[in-house]
PDB file of N, CA and C in Angstrom:
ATOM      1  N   UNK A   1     137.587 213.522  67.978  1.00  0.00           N
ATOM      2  CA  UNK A   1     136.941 213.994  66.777  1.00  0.00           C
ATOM      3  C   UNK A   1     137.540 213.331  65.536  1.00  0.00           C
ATOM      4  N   UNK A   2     138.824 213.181  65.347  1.00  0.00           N
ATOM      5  CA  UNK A   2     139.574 212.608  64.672  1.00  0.00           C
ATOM      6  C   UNK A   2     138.987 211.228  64.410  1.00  0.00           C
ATOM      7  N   UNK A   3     139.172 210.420  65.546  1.00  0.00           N
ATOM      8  CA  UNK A   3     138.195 208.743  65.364  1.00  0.00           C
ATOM      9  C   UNK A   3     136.789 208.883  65.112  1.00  0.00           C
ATOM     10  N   UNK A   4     136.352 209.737  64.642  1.00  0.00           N
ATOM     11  CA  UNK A   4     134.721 209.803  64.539  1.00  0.00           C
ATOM     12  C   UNK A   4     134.902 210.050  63.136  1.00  0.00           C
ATOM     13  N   UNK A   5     135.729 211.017  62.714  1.00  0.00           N
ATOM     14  CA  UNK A   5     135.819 211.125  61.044  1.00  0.00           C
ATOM     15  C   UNK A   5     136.578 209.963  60.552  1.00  0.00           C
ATOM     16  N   UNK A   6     136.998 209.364  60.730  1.00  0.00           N
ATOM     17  CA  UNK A   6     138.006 208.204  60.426  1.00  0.00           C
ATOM     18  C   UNK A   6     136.720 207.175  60.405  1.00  0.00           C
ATOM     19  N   UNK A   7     136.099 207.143  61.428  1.00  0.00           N
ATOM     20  CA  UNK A   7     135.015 205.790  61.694  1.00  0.00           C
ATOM     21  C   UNK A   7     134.166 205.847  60.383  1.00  0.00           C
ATOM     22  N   UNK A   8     133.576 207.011  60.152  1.00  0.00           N
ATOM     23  CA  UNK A   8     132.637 207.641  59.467  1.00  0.00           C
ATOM     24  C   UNK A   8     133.134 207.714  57.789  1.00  0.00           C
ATOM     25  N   UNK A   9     134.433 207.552  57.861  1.00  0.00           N
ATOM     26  CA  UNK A   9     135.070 207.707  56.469  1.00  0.00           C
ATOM     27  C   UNK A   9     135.002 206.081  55.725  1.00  0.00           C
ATOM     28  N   UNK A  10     135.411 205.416  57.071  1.00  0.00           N
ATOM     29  CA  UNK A  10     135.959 204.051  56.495  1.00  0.00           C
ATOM     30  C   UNK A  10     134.402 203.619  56.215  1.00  0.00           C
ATOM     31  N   UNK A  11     133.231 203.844  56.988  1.00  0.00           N
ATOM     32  CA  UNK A  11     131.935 203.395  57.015  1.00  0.00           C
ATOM     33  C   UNK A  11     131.356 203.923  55.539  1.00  0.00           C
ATOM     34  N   UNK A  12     131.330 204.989  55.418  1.00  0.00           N
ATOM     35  CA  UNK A  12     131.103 205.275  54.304  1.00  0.00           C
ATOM     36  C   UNK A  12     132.169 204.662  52.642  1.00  0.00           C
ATOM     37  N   UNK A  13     133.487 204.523  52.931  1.00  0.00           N
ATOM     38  CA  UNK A  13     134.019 203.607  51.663  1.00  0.00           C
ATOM     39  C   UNK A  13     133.480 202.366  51.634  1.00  0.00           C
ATOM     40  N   UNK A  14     133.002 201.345  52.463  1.00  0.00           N
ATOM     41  CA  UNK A  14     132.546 200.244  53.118  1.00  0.00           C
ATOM     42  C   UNK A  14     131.568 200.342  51.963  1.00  0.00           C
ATOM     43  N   UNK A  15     130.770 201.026  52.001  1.00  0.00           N
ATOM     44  CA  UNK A  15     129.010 201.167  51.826  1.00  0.00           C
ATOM     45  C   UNK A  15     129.200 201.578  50.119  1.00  0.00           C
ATOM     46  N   UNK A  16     129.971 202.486  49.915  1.00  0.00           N
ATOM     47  CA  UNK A  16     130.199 202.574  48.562  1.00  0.00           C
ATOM     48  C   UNK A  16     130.408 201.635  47.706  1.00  0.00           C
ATOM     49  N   UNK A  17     131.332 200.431  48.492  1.00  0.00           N
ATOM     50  CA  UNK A  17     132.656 199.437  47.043  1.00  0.00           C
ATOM     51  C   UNK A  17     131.219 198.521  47.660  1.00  0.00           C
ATOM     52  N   UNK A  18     130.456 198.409  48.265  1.00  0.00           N
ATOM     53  CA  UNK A  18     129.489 196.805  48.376  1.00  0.00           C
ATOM     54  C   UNK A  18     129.216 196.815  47.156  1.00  0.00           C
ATOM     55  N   UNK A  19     129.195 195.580  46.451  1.00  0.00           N
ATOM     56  CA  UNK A  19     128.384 195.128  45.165  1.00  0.00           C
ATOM     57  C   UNK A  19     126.570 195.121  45.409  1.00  0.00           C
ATOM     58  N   UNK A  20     125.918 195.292  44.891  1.00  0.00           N
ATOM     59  CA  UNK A  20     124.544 195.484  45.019  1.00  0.00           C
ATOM     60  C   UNK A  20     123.932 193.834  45.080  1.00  0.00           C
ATOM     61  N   UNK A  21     123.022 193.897  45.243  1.00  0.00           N
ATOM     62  CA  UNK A  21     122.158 192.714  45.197  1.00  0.00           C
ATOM     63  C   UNK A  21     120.863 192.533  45.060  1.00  0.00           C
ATOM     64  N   UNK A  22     119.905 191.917  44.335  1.00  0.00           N
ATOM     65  CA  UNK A  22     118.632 192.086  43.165  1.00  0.00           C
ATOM     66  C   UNK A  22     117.735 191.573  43.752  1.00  0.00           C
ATOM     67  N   UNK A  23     116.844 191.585  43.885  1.00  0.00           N
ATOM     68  CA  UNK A  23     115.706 190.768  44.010  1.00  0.00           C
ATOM     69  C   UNK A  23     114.423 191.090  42.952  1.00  0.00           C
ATOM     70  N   UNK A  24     114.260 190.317  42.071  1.00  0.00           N
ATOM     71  CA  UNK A  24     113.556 189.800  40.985  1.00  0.00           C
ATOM     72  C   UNK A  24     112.130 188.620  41.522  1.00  0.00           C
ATOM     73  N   UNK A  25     110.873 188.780  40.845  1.00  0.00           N
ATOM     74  CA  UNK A  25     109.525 188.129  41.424  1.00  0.00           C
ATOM     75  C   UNK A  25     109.346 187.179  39.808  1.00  0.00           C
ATOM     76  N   UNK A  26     109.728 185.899  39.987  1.00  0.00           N
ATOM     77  CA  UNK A  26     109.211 185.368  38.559  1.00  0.00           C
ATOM     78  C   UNK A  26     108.259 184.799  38.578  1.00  0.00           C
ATOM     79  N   UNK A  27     107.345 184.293  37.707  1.00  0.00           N
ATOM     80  CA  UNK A  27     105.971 183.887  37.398  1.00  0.00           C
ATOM     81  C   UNK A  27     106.437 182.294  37.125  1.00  0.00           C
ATOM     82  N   UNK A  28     106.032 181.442  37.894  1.00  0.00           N
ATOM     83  CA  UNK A  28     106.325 180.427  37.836  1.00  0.00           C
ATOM     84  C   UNK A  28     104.986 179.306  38.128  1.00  0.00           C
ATOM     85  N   UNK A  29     104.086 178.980  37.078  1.00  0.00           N
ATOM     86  CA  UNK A  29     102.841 177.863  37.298  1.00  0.00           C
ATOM     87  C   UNK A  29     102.143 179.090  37.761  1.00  0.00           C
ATOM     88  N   UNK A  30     101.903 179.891  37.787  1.00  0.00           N
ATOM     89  CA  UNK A  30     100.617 180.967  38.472  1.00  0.00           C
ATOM     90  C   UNK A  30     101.331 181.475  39.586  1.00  0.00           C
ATOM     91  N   UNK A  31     102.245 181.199  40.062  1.00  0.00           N
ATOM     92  CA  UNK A  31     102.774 182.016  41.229  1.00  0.00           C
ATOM     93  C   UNK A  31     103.792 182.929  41.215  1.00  0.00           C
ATOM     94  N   UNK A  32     104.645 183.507  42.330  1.00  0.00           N
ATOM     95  CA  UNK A  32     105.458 184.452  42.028  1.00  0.00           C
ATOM     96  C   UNK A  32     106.953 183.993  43.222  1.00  0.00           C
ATOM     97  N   UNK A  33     107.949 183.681  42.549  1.00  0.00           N
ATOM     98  CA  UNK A  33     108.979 183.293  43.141  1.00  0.00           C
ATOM     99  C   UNK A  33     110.295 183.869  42.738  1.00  0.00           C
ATOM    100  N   UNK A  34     111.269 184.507  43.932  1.00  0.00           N
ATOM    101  CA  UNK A  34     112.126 184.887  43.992  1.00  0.00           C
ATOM    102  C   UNK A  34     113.168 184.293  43.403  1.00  0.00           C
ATOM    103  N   UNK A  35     113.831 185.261  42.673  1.00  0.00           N
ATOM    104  CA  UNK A  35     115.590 185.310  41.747  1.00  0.00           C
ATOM    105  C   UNK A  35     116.294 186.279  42.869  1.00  0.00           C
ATOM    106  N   UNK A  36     117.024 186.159  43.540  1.00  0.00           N
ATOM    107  CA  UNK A  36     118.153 186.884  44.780  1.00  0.00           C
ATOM    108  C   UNK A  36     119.551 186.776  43.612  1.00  0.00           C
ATOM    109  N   UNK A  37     119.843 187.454  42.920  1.00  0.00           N
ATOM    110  CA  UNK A  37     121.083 187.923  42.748  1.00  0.00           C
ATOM    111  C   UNK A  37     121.923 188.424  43.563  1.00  0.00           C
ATOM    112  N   UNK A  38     123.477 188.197  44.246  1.00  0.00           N
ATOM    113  CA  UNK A  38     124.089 188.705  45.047  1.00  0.00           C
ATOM    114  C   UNK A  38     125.801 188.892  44.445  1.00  0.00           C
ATOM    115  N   UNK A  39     125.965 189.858  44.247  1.00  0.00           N
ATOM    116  CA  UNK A  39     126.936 190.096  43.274  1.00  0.00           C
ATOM    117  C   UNK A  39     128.155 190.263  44.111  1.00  0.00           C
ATOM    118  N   UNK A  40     128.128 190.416  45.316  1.00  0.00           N
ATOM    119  CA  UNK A  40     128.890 190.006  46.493  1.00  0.00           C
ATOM    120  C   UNK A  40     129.883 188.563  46.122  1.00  0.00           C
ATOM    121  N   UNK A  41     128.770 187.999  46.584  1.00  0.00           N
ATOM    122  CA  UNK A  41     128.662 186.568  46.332  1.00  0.00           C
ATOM    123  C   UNK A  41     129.123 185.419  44.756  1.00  0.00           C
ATOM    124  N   UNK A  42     128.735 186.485  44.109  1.00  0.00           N
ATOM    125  CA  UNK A  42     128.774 185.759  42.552  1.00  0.00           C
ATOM    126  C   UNK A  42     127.342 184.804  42.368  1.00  0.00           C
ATOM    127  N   UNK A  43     126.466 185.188  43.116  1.00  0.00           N
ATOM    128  CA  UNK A  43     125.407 183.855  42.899  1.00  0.00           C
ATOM    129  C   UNK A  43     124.159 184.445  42.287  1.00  0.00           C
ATOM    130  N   UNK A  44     123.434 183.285  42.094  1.00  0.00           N
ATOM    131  CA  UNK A  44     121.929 183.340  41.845  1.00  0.00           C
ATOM    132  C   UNK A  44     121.301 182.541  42.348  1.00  0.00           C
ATOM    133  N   UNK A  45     120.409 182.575  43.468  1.00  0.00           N
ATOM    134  CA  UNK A  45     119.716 181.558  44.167  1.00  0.00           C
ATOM    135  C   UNK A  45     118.058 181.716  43.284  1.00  0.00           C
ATOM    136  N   UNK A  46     117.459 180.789  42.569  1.00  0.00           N
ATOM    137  CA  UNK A  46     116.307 180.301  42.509  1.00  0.00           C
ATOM    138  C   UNK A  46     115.661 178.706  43.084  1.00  0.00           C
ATOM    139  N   UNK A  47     114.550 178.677  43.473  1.00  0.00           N
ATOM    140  CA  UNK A  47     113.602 177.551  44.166  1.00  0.00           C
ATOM    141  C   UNK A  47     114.924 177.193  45.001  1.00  0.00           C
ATOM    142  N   UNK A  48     115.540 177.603  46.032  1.00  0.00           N
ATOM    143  CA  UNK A  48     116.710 177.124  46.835  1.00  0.00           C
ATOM    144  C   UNK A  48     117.493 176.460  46.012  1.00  0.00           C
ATOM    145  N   UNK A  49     118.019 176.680  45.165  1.00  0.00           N
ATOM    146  CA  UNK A  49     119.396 176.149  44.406  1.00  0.00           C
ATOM    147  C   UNK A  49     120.246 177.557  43.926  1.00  0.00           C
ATOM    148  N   UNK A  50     121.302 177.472  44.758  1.00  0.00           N
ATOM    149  CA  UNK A  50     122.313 178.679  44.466  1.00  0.00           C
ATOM    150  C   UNK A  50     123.256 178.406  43.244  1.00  0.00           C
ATOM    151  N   UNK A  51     123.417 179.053  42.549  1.00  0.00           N
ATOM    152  CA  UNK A  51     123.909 179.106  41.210  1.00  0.00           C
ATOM    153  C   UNK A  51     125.016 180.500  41.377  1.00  0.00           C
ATOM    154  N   UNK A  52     126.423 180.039  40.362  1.00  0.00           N
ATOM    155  CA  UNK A  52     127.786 180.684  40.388  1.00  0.00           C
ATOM    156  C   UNK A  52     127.197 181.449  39.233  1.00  0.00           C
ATOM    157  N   UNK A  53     127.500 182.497  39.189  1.00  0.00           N
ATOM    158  CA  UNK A  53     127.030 183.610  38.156  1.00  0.00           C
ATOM    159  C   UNK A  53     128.206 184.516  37.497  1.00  0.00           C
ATOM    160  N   UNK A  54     128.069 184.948  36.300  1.00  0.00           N
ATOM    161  CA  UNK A  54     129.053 185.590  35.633  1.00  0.00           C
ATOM    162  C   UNK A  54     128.436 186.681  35.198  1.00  0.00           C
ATOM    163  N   UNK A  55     128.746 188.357  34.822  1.00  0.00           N
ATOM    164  CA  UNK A  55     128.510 188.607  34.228  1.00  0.00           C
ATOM    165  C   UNK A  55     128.349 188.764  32.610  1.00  0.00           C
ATOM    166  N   UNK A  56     126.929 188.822  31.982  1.00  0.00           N
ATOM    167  CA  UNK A  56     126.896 188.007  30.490  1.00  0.00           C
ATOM    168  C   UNK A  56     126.981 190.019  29.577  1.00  0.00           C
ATOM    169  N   UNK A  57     127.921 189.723  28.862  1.00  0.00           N
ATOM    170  CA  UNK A  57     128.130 191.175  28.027  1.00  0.00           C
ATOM    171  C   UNK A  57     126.569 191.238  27.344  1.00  0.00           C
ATOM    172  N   UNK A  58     126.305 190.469  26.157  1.00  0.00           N
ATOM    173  CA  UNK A  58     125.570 190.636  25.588  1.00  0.00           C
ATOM    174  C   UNK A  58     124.198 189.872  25.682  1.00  0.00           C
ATOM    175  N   UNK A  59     123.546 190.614  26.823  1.00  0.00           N
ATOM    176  CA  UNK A  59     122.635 189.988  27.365  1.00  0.00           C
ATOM    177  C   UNK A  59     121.460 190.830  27.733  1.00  0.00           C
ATOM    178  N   UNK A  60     120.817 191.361  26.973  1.00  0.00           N
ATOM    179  CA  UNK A  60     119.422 192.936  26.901  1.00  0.00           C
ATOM    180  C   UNK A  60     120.280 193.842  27.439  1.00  0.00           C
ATOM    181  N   UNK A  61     119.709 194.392  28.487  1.00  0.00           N
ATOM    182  CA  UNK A  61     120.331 195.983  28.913  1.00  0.00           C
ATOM    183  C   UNK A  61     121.296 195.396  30.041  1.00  0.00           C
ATOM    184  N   UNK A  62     121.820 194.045  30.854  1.00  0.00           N
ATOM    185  CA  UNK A  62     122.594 193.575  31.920  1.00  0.00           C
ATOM    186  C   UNK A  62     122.167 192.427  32.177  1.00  0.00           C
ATOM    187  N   UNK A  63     123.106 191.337  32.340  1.00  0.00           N
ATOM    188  CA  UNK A  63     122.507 189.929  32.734  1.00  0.00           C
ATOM    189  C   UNK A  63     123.665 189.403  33.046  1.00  0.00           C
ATOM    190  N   UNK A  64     123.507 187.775  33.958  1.00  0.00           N
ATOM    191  CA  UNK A  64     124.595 186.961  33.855  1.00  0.00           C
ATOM    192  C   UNK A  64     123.886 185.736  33.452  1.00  0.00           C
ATOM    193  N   UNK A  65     124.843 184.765  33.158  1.00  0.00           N
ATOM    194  CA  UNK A  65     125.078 183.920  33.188  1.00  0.00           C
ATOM    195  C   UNK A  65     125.131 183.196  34.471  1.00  0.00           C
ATOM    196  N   UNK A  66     124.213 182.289  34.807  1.00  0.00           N
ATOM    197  CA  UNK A  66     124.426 181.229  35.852  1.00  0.00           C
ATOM    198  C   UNK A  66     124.507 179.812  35.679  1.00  0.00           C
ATOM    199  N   UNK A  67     125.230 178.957  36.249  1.00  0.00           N
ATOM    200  CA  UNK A  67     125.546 177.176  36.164  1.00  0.00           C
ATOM    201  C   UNK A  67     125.925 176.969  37.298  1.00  0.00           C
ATOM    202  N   UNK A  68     125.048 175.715  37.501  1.00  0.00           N
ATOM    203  CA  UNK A  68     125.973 174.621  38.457  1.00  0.00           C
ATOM    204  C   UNK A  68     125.516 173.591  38.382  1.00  0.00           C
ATOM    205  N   UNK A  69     126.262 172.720  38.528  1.00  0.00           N
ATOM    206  CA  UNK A  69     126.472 170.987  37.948  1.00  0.00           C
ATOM    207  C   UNK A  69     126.440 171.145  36.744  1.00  0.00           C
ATOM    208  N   UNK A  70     126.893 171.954  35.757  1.00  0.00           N
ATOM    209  CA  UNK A  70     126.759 171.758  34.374  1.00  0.00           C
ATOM    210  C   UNK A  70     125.790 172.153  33.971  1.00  0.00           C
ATOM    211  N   UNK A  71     124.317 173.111  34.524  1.00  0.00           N
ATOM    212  CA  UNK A  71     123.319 173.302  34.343  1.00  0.00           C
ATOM    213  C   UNK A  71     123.321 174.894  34.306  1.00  0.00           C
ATOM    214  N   UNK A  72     123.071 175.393  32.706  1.00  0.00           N
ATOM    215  CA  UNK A  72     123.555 176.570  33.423  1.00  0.00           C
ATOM    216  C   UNK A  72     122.501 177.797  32.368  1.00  0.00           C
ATOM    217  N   UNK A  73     122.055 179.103  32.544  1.00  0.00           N
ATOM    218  CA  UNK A  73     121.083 179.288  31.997  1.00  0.00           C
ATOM    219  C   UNK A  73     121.566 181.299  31.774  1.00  0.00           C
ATOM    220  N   UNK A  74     121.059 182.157  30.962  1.00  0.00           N
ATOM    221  CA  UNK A  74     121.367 183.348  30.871  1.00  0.00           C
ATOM    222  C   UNK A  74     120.487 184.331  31.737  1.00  0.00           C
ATOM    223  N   UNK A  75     120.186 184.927  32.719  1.00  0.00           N
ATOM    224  CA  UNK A  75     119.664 185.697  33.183  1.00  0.00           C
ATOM    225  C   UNK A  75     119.363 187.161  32.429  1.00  0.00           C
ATOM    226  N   UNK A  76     118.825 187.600  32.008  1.00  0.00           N
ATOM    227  CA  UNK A  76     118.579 188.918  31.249  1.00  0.00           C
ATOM    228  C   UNK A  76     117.703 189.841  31.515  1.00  0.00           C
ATOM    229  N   UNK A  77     118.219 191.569  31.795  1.00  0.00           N
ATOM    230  CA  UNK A  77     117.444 192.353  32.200  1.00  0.00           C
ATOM    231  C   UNK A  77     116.794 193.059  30.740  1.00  0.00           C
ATOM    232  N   UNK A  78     116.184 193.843  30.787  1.00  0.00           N
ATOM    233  CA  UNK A  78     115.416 194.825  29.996  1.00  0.00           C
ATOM    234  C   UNK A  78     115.640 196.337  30.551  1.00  0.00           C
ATOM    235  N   UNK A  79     114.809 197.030  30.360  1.00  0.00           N
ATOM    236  CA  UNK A  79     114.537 198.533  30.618  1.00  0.00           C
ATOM    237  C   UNK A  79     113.451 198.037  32.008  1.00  0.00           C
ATOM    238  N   UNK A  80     113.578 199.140  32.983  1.00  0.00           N
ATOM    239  CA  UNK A  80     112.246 199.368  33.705  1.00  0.00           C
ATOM    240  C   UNK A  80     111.944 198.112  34.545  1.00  0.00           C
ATOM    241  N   UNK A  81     112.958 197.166  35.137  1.00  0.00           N
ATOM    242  CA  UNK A  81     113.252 196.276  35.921  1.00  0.00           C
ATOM    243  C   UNK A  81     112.510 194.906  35.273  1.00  0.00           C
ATOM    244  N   UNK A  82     112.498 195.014  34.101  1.00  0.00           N
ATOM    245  CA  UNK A  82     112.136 193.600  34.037  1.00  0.00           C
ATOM    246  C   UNK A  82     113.383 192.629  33.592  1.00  0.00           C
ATOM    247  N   UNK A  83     112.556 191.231  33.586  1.00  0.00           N
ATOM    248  CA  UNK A  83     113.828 190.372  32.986  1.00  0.00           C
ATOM    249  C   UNK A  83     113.142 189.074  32.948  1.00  0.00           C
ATOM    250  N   UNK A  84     114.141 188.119  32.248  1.00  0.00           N
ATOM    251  CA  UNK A  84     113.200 186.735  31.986  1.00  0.00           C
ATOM    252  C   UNK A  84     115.182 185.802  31.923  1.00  0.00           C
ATOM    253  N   UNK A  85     114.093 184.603  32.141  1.00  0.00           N
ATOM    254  CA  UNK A  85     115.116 183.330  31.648  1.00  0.00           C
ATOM    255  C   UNK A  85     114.674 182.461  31.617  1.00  0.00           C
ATOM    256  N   UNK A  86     115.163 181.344  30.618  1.00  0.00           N
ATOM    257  CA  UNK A  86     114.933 179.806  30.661  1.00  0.00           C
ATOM    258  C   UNK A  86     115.706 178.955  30.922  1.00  0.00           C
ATOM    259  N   UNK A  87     114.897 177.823  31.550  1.00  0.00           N
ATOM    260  CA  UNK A  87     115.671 176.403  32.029  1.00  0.00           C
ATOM    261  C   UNK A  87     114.832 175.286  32.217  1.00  0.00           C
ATOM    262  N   UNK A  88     115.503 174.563  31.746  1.00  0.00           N
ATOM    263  CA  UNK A  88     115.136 173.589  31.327  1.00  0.00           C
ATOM    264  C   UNK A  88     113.507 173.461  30.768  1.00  0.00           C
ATOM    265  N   UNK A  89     113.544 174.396  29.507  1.00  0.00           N
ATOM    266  CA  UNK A  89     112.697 174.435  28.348  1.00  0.00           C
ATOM    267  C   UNK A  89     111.848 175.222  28.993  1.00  0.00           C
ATOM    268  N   UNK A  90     111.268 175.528  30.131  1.00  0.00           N
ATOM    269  CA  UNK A  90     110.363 176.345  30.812  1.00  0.00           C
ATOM    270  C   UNK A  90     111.440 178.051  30.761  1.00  0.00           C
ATOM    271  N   UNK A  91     110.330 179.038  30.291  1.00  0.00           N
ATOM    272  CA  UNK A  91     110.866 180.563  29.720  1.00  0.00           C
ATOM    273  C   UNK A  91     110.102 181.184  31.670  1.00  0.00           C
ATOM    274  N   UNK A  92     110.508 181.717  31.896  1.00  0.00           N
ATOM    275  CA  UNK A  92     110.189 182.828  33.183  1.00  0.00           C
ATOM    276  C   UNK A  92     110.267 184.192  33.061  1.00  0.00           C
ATOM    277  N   UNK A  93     108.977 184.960  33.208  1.00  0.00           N
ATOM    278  CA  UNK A  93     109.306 186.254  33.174  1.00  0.00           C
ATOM    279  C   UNK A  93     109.213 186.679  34.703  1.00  0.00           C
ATOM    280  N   UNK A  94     109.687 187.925  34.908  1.00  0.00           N
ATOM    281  CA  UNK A  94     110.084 188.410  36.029  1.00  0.00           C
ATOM    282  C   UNK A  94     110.424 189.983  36.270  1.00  0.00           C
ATOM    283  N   UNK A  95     109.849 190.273  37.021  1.00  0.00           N
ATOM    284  CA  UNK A  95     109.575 192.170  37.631  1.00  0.00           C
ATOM    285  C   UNK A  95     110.952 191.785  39.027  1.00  0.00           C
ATOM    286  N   UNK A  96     111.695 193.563  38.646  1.00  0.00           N
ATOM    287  CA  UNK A  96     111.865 193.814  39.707  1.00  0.00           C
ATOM    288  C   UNK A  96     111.347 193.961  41.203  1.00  0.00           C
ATOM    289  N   UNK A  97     112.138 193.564  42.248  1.00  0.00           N
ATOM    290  CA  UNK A  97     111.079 193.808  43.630  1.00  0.00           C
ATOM    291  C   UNK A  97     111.637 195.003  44.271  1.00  0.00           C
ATOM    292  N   UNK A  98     110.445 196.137  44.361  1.00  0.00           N
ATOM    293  CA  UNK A  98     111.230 197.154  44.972  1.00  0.00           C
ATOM    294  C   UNK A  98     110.522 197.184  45.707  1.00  0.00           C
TER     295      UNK A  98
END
């Protein structure tokens, strides 16, 4: 009984400290393509390019900061799961995916 509460304890701290992870639908040319935030990870994967991410303080209601190769762009949420960003001169808006 003892190893069942123990199993069940550690399973449950496990599940608590995970960092969350996002999935965002952006409007891209008429279509709709995934932003995977993984805060695990530190990343931001868009069109298959994974990007090192920071959290950005002053950035709407939560955002980071993402770069790699020197390319690097602000991610920004709103109220009510939205959010947008730009790169390279093209602006993206974007709904939460629940």
């Amino acid at each position: 009984m003892k190893k069942l509460l123990l199993i069940a304890l550690a399973l449950g701290i496990t599940q608590a400290n995970a960092a969350p992870t996002y999935t965002y639908m952006c409007k891209d040319h008429g279509r709709k393509l995934p932003v995977k935030i993984d805060e695990t990870k530190n990343t931001l994967t868009w069109k298959g390019v994974t990007y090192s991410i920071k959290v950005k303080e002053d950035c709407g209601r939560y955002g980071w900061h993402a770069e790699k190769d020197g390319i690097g762009f602000d991610f920004c949420t709103a109220t009510q799961g939205v959010a947008d960003f730009e790169l390279n001169g093209v602006t993206y808006d974007c709904d939460m995916k629940r």
